[in-house]
PDB file of N, CA and C in Angstrom:
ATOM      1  N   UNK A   1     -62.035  58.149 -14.991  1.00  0.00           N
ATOM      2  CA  UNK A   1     -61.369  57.035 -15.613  1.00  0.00           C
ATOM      3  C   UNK A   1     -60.533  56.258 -14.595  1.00  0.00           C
ATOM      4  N   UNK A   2     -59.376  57.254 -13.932  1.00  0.00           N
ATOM      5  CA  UNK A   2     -58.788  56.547 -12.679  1.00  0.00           C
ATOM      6  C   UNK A   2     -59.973  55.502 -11.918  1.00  0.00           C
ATOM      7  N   UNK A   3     -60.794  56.332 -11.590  1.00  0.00           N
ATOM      8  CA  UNK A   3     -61.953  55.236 -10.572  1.00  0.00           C
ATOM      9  C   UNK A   3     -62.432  53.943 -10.654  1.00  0.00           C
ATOM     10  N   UNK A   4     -62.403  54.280 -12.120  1.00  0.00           N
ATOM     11  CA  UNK A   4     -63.121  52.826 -12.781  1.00  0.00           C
ATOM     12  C   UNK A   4     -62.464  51.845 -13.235  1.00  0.00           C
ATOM     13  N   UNK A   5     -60.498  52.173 -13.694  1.00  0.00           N
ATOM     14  CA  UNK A   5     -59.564  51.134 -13.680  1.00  0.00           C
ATOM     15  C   UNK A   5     -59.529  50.976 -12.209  1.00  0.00           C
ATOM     16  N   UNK A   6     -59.703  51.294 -11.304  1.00  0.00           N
ATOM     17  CA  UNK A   6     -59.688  51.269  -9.725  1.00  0.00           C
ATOM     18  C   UNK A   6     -60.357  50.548  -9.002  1.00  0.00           C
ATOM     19  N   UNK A   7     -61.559  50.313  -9.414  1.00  0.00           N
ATOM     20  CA  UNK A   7     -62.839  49.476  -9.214  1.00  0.00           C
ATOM     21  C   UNK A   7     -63.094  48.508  -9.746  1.00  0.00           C
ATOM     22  N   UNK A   8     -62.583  48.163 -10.899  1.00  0.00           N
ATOM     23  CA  UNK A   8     -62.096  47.138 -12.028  1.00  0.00           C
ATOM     24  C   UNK A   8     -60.974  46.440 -11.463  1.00  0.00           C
ATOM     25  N   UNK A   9     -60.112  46.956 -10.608  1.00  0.00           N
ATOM     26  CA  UNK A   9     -58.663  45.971 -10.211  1.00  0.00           C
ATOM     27  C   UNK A   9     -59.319  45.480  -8.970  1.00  0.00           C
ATOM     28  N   UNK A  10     -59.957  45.876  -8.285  1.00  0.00           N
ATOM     29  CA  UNK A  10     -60.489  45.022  -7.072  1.00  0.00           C
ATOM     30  C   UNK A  10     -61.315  44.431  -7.271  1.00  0.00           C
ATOM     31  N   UNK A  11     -62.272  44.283  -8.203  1.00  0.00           N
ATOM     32  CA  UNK A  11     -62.875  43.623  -8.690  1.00  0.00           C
ATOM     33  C   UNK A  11     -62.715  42.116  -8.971  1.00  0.00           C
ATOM     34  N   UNK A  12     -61.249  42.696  -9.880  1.00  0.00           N
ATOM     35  CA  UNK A  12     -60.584  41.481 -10.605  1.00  0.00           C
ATOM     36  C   UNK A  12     -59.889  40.435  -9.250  1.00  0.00           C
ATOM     37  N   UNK A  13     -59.394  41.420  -8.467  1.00  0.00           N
ATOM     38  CA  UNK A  13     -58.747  40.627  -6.794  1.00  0.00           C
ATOM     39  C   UNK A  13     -59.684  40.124  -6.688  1.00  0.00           C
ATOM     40  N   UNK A  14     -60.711  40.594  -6.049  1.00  0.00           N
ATOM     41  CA  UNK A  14     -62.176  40.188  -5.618  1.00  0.00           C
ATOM     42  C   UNK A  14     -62.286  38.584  -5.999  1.00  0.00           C
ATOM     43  N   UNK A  15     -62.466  38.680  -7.174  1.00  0.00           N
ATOM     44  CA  UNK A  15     -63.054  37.745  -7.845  1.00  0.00           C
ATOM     45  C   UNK A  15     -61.816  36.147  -7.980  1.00  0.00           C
ATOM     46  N   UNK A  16     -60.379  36.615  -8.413  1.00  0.00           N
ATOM     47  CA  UNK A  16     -59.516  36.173  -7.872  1.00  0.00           C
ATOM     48  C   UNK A  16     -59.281  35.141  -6.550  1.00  0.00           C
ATOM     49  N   UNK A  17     -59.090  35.686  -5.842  1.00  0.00           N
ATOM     50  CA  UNK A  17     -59.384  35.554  -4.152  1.00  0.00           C
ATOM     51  C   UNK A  17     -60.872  34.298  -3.947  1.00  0.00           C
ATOM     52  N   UNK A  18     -62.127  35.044  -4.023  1.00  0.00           N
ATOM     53  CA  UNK A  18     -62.934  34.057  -4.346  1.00  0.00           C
ATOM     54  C   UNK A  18     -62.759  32.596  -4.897  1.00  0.00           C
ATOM     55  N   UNK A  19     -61.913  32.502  -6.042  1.00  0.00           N
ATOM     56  CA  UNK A  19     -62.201  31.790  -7.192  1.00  0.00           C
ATOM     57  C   UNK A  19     -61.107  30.318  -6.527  1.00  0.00           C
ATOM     58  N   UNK A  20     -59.903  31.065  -5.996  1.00  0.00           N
ATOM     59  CA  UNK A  20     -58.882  30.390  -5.190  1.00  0.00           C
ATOM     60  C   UNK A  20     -59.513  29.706  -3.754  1.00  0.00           C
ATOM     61  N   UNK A  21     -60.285  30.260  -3.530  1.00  0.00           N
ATOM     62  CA  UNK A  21     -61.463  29.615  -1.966  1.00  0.00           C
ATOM     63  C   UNK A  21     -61.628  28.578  -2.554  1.00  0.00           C
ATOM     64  N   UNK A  22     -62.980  28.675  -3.150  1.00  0.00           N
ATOM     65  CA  UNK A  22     -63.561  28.010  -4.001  1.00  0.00           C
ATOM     66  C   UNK A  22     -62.937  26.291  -4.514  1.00  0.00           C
ATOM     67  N   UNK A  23     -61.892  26.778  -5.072  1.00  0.00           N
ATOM     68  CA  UNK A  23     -60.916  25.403  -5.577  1.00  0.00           C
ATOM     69  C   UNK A  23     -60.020  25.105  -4.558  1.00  0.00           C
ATOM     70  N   UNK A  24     -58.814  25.397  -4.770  1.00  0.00           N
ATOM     71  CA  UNK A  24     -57.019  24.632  -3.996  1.00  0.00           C
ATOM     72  C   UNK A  24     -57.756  25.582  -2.848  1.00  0.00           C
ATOM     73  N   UNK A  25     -58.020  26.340  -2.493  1.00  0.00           N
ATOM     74  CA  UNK A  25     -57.936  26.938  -1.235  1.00  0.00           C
ATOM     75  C   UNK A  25     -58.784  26.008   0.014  1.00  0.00           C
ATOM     76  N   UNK A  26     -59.837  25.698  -0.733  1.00  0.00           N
ATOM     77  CA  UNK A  26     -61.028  25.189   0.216  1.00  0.00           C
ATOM     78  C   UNK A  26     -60.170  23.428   0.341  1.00  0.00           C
ATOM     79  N   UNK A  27     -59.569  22.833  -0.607  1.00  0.00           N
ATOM     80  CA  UNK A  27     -59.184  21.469  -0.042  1.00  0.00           C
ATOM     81  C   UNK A  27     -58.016  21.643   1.006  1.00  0.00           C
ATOM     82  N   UNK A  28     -57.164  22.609   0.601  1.00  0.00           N
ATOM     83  CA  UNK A  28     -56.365  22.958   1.470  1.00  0.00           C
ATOM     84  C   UNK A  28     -56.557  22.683   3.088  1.00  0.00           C
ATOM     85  N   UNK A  29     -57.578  23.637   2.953  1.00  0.00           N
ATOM     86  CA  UNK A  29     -58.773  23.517   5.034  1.00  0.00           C
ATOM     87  C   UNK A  29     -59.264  22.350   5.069  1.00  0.00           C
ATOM     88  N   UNK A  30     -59.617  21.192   4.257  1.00  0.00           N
ATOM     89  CA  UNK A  30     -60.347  20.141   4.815  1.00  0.00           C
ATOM     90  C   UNK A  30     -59.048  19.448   5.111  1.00  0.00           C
ATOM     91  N   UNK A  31     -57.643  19.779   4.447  1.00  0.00           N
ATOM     92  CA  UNK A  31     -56.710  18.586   4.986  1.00  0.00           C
ATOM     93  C   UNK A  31     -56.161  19.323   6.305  1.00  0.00           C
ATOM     94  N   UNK A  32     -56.364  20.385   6.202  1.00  0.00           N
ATOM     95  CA  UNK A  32     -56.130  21.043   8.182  1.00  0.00           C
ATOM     96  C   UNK A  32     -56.694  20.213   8.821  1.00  0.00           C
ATOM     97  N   UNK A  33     -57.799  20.180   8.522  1.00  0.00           N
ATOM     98  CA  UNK A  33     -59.228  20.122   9.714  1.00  0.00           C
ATOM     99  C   UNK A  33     -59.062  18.390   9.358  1.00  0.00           C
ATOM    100  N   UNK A  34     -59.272  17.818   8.597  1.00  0.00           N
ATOM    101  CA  UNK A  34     -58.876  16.311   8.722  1.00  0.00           C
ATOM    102  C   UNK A  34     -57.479  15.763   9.936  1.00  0.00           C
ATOM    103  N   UNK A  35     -56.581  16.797   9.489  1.00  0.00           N
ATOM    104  CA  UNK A  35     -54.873  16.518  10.301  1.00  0.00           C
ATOM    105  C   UNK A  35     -55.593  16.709  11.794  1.00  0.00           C
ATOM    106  N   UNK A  36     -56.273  17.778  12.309  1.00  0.00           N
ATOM    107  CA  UNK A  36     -56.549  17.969  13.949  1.00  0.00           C
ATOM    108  C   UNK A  36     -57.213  16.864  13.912  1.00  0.00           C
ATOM    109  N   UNK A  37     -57.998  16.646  13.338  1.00  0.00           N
ATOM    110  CA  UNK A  37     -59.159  15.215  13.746  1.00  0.00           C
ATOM    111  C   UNK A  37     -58.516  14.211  13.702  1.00  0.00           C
ATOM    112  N   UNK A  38     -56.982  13.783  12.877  1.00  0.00           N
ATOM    113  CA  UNK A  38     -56.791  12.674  13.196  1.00  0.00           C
ATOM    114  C   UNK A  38     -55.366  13.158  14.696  1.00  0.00           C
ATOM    115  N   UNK A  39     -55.190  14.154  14.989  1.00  0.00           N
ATOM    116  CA  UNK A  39     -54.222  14.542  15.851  1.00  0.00           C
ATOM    117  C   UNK A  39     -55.036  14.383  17.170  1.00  0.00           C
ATOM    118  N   UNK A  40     -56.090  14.857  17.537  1.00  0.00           N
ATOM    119  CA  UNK A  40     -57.237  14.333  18.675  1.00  0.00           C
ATOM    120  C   UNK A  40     -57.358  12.880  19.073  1.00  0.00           C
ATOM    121  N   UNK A  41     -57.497  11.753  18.032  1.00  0.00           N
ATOM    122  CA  UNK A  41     -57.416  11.048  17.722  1.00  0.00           C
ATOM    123  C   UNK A  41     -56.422  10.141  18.941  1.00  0.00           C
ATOM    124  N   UNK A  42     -55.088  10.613  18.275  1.00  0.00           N
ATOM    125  CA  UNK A  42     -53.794   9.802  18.769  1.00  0.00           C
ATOM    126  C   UNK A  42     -53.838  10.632  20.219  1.00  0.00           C
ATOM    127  N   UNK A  43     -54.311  11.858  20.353  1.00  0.00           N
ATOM    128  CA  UNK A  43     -54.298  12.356  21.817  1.00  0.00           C
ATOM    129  C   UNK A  43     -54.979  11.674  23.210  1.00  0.00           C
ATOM    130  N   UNK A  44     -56.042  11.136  22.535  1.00  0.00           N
ATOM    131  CA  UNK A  44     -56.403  10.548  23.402  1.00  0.00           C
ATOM    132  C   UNK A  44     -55.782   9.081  23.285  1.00  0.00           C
ATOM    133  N   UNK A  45     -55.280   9.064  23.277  1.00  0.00           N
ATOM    134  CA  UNK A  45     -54.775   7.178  23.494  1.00  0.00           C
ATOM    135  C   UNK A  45     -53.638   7.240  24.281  1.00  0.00           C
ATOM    136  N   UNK A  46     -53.259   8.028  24.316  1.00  0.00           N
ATOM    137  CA  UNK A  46     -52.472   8.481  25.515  1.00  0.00           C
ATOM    138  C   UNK A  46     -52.517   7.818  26.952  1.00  0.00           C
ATOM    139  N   UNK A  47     -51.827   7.122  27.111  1.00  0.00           N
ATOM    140  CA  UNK A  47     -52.011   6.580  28.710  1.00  0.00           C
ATOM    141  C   UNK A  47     -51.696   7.669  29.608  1.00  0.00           C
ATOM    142  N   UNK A  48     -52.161   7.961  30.439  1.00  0.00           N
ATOM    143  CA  UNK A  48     -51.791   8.686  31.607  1.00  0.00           C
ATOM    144  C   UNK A  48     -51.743   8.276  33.186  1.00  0.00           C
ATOM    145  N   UNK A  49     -51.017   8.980  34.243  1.00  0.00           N
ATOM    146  CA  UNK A  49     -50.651   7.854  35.111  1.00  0.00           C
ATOM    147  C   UNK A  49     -51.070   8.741  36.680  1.00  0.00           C
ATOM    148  N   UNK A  50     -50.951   8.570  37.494  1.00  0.00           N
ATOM    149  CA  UNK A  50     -51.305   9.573  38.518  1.00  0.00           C
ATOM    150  C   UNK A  50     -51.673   8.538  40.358  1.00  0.00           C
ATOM    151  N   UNK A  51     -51.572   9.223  41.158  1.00  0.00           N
ATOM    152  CA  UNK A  51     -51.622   8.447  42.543  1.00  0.00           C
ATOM    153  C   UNK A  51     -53.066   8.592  42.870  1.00  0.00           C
ATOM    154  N   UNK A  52     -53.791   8.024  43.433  1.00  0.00           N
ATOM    155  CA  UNK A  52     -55.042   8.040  44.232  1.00  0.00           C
ATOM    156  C   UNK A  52     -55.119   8.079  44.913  1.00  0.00           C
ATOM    157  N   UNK A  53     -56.206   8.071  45.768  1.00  0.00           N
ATOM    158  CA  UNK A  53     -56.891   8.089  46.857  1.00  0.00           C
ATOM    159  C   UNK A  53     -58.737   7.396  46.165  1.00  0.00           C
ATOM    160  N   UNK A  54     -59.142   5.823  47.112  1.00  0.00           N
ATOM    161  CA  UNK A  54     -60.177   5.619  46.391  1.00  0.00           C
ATOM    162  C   UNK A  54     -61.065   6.320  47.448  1.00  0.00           C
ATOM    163  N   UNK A  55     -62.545   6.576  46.292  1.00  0.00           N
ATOM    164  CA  UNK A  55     -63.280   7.398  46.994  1.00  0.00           C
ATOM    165  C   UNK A  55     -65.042   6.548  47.149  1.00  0.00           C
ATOM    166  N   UNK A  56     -65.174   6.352  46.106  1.00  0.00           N
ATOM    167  CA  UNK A  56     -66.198   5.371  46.062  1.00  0.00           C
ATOM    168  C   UNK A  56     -66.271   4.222  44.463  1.00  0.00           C
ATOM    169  N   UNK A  57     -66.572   3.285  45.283  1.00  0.00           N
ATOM    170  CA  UNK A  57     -66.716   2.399  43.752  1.00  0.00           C
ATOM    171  C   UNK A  57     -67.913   1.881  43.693  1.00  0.00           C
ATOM    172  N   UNK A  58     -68.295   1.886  42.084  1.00  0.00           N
ATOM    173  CA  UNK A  58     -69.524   1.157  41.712  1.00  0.00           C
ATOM    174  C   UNK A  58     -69.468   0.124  40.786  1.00  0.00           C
ATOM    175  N   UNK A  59     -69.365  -1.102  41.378  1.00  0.00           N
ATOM    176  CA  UNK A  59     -68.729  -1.742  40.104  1.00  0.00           C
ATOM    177  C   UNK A  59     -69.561  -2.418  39.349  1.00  0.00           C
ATOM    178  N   UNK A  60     -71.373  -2.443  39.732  1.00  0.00           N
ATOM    179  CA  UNK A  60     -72.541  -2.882  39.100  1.00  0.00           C
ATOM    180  C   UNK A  60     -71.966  -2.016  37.804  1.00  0.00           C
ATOM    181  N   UNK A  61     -72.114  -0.378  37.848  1.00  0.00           N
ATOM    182  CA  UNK A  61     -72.084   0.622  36.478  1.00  0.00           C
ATOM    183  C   UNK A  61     -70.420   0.458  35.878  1.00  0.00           C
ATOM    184  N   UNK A  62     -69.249  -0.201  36.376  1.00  0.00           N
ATOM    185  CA  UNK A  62     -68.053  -0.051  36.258  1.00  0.00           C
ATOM    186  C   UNK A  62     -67.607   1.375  36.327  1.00  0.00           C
ATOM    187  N   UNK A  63     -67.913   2.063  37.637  1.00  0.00           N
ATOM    188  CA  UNK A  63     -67.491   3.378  37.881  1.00  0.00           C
ATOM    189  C   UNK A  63     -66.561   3.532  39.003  1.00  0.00           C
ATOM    190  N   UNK A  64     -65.528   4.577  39.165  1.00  0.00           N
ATOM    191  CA  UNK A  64     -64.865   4.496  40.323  1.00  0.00           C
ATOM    192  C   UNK A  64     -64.689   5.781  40.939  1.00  0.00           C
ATOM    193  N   UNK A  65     -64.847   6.478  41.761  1.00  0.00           N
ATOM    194  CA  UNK A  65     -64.502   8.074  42.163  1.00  0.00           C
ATOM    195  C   UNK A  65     -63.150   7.740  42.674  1.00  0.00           C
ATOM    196  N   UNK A  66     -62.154   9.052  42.286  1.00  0.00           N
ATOM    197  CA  UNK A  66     -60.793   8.820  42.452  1.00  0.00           C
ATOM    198  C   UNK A  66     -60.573  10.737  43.318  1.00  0.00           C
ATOM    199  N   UNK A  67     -59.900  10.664  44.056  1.00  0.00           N
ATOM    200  CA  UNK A  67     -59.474  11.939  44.676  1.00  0.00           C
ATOM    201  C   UNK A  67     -57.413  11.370  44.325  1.00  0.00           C
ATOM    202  N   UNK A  68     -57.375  12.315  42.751  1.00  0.00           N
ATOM    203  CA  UNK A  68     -56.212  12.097  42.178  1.00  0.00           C
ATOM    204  C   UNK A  68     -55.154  13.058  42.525  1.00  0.00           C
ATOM    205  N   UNK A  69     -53.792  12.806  42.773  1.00  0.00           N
ATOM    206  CA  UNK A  69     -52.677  13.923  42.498  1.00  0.00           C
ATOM    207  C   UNK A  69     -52.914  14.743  40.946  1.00  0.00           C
ATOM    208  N   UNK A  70     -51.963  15.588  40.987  1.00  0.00           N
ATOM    209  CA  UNK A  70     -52.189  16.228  40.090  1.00  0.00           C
ATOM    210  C   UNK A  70     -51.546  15.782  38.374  1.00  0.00           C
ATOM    211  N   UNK A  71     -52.552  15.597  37.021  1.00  0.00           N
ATOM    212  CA  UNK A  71     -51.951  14.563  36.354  1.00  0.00           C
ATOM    213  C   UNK A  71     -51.035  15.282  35.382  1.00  0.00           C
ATOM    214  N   UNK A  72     -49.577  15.570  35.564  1.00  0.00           N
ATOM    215  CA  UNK A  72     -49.106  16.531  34.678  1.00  0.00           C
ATOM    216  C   UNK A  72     -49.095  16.232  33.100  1.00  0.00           C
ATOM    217  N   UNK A  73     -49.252  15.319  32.623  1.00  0.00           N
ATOM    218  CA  UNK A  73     -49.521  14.968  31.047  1.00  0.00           C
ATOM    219  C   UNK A  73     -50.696  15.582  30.369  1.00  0.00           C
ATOM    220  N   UNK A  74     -51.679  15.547  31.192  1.00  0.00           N
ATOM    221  CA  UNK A  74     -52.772  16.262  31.201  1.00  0.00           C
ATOM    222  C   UNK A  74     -53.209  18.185  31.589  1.00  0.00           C
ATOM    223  N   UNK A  75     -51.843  18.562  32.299  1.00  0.00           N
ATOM    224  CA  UNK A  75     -52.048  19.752  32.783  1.00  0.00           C
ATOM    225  C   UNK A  75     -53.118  19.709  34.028  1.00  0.00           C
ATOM    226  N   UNK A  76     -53.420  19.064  34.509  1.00  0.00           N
ATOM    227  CA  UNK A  76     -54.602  19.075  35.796  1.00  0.00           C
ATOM    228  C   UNK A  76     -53.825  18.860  36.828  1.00  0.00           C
ATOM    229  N   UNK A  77     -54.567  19.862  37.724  1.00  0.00           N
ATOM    230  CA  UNK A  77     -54.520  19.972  39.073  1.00  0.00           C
ATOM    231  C   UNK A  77     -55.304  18.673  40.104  1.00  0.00           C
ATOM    232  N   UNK A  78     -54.549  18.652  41.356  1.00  0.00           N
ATOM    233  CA  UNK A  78     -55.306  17.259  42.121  1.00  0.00           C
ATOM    234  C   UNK A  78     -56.756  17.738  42.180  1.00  0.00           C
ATOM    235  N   UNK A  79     -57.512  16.847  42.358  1.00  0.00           N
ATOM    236  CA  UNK A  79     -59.167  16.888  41.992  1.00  0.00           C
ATOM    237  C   UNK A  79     -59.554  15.489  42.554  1.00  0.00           C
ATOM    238  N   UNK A  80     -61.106  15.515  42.632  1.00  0.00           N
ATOM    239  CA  UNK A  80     -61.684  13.858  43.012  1.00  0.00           C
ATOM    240  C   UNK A  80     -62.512  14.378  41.789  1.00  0.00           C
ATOM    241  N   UNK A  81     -62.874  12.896  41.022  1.00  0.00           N
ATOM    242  CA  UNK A  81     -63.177  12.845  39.303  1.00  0.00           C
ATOM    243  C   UNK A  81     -63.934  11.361  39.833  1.00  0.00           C
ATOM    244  N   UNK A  82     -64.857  10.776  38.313  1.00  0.00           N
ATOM    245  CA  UNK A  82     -65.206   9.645  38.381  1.00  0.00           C
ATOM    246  C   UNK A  82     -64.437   9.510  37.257  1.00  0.00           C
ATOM    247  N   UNK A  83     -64.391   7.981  37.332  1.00  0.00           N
ATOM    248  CA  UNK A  83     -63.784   7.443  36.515  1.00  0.00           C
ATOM    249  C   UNK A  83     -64.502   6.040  35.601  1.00  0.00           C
ATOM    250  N   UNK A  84     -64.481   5.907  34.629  1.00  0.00           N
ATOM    251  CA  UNK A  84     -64.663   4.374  34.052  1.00  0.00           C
ATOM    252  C   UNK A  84     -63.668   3.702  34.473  1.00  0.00           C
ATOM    253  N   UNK A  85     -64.174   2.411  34.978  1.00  0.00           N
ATOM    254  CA  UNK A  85     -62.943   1.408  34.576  1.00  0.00           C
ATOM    255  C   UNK A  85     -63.226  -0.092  33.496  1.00  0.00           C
ATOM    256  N   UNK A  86     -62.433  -0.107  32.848  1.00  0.00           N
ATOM    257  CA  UNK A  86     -62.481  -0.596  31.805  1.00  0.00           C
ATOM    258  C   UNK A  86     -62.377  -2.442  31.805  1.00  0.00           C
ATOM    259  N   UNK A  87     -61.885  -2.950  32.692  1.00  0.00           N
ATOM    260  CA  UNK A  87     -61.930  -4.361  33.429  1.00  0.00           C
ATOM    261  C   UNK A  87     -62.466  -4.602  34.468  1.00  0.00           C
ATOM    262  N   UNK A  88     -63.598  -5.614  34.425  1.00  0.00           N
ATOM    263  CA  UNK A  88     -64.178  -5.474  35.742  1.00  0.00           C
ATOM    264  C   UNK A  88     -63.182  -6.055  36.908  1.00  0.00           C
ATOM    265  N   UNK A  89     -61.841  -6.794  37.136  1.00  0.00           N
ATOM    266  CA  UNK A  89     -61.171  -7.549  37.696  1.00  0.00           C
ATOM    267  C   UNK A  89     -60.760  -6.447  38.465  1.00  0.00           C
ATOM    268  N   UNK A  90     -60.311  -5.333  37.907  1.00  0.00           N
ATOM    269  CA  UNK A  90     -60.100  -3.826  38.296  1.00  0.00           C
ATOM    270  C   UNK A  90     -60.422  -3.233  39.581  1.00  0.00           C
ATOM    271  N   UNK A  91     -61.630  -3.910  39.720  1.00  0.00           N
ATOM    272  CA  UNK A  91     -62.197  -3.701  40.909  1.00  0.00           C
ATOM    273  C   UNK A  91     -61.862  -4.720  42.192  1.00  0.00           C
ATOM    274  N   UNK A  92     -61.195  -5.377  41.996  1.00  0.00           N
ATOM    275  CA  UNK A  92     -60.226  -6.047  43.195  1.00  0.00           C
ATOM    276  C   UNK A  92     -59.576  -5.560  44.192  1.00  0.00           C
ATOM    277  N   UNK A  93     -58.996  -4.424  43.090  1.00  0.00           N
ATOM    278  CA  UNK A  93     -57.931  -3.477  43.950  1.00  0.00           C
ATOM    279  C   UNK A  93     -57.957  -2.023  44.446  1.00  0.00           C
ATOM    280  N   UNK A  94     -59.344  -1.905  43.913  1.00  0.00           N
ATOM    281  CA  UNK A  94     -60.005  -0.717  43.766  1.00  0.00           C
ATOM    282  C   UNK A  94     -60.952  -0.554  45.372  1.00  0.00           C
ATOM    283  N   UNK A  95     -60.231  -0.508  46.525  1.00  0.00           N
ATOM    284  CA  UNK A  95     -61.321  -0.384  47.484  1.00  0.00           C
ATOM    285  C   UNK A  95     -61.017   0.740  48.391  1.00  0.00           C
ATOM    286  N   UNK A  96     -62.227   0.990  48.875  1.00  0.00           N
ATOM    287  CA  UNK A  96     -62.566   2.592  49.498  1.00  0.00           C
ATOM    288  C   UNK A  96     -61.641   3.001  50.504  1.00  0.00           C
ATOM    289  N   UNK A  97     -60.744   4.107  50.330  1.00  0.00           N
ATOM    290  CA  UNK A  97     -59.788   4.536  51.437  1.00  0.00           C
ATOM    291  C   UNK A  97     -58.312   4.146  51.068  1.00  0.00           C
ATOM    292  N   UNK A  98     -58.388   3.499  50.189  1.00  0.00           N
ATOM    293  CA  UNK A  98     -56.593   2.771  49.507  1.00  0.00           C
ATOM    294  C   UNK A  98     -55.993   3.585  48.462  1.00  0.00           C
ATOM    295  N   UNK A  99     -54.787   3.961  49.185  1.00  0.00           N
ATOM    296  CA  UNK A  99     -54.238   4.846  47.608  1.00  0.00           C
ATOM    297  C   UNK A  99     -53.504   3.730  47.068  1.00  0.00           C
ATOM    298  N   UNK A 100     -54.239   4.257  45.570  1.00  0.00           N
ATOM    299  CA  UNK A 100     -53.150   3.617  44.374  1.00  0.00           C
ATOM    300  C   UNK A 100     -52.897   4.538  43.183  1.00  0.00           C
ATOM    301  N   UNK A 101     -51.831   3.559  42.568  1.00  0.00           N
ATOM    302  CA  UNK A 101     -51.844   4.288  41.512  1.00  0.00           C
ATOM    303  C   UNK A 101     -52.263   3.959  40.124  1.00  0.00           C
ATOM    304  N   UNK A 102     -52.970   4.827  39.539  1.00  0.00           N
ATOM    305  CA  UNK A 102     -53.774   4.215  38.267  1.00  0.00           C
ATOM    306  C   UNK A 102     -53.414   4.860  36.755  1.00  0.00           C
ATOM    307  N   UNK A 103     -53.347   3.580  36.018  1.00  0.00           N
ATOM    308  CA  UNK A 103     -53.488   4.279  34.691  1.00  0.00           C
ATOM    309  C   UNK A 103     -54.441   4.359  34.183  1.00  0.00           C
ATOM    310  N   UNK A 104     -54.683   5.520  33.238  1.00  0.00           N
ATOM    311  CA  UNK A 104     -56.296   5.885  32.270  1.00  0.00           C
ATOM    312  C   UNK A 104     -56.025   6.863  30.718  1.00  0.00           C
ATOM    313  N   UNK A 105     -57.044   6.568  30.368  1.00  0.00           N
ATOM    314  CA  UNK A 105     -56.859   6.899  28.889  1.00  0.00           C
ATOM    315  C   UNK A 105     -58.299   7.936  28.791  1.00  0.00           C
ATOM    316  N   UNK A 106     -58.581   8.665  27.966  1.00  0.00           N
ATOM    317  CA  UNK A 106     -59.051   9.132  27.498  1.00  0.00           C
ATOM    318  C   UNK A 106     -59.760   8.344  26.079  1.00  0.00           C
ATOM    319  N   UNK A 107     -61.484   7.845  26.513  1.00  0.00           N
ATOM    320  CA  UNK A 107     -62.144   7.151  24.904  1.00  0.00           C
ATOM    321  C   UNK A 107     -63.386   7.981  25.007  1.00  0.00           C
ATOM    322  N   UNK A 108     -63.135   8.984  24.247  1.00  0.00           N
ATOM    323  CA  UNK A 108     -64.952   9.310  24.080  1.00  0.00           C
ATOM    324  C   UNK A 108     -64.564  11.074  24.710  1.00  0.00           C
ATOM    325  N   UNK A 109     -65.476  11.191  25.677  1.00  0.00           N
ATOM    326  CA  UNK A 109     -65.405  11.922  26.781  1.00  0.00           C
ATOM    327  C   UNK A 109     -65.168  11.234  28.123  1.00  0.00           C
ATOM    328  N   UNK A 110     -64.981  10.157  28.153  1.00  0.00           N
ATOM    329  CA  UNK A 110     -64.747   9.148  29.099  1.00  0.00           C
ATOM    330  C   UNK A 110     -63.142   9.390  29.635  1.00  0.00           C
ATOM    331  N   UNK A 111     -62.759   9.012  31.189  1.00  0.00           N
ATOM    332  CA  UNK A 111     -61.632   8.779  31.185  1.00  0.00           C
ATOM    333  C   UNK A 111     -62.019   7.404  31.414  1.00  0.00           C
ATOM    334  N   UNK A 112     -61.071   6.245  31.101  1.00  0.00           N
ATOM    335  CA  UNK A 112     -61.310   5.163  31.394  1.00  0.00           C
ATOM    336  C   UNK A 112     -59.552   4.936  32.383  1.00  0.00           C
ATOM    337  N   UNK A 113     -60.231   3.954  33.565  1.00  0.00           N
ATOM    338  CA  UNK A 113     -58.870   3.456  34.183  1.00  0.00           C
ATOM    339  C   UNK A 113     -58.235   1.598  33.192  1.00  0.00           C
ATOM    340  N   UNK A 114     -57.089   1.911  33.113  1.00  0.00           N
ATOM    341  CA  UNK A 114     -56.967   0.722  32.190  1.00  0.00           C
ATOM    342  C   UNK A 114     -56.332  -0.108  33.347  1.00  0.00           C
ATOM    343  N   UNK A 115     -55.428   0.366  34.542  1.00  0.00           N
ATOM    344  CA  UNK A 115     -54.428  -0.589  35.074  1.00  0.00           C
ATOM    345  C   UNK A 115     -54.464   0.414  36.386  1.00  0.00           C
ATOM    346  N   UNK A 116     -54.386  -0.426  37.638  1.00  0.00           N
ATOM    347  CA  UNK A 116     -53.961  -0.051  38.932  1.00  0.00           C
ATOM    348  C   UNK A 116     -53.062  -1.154  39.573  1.00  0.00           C
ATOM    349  N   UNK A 117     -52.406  -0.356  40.347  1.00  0.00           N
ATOM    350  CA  UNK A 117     -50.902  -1.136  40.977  1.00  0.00           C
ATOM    351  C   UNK A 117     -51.215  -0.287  42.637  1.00  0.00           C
TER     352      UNK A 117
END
């Protein structure tokens, strides 16, 4: 008799538990998982800023190789990266062997350079 009120109460959890997924539980996780997706979102729009060194430019593809300091907003260590740049005028100031310093954003998987000084 014990066993079977025993097997009967987990049952009843069981089913419980389930039933709460199912409804409030499961909208619950889509407004998580909505909040990171729109938190990614605003992450990347983020300007970020960092010194150069130019390495090669292509400005037919609007590409630029950058041998960057290290970008602490980002947590990265100095590295040479390509880069998008996002104005072709950009490429004025953008020439091989000149350090500058550039801003870039994150669109896509892209870094894009928005501004060099």
């Amino acid at each position: 008799m014990r066993l079977t009120a025993a097997l009967a109460l987990i049952f009843a959890l069981f089913i419980s538990t389930l039933a709460n997924a199912q409804s409030g539980g499961m909208k619950d996780m889509d407004m998580k998982d909505s909040g990171n997706k729109h938190q990614t979102q605003e992450s990347t729009a983020i300007t970020h800023q960092t010194t150069a060194v130019v390495k090669a430019v292509d400005a037919i593809n609007g590409k630029v190789t950058l041998a960057h300091a290290p970008v602490e907003s980002l947590n990265w260590p100095a590295m040479t990266m390509g880069f998008a740049v996002k104005d072709k005028t950009l490429f004025d100031k953008l020439v091989i062997g000149k350090k500058v310093k550039v801003e870039f954003m994150q669109q896509g998987s892209d870094y894009v350079v928005t501004a060099v000084k």
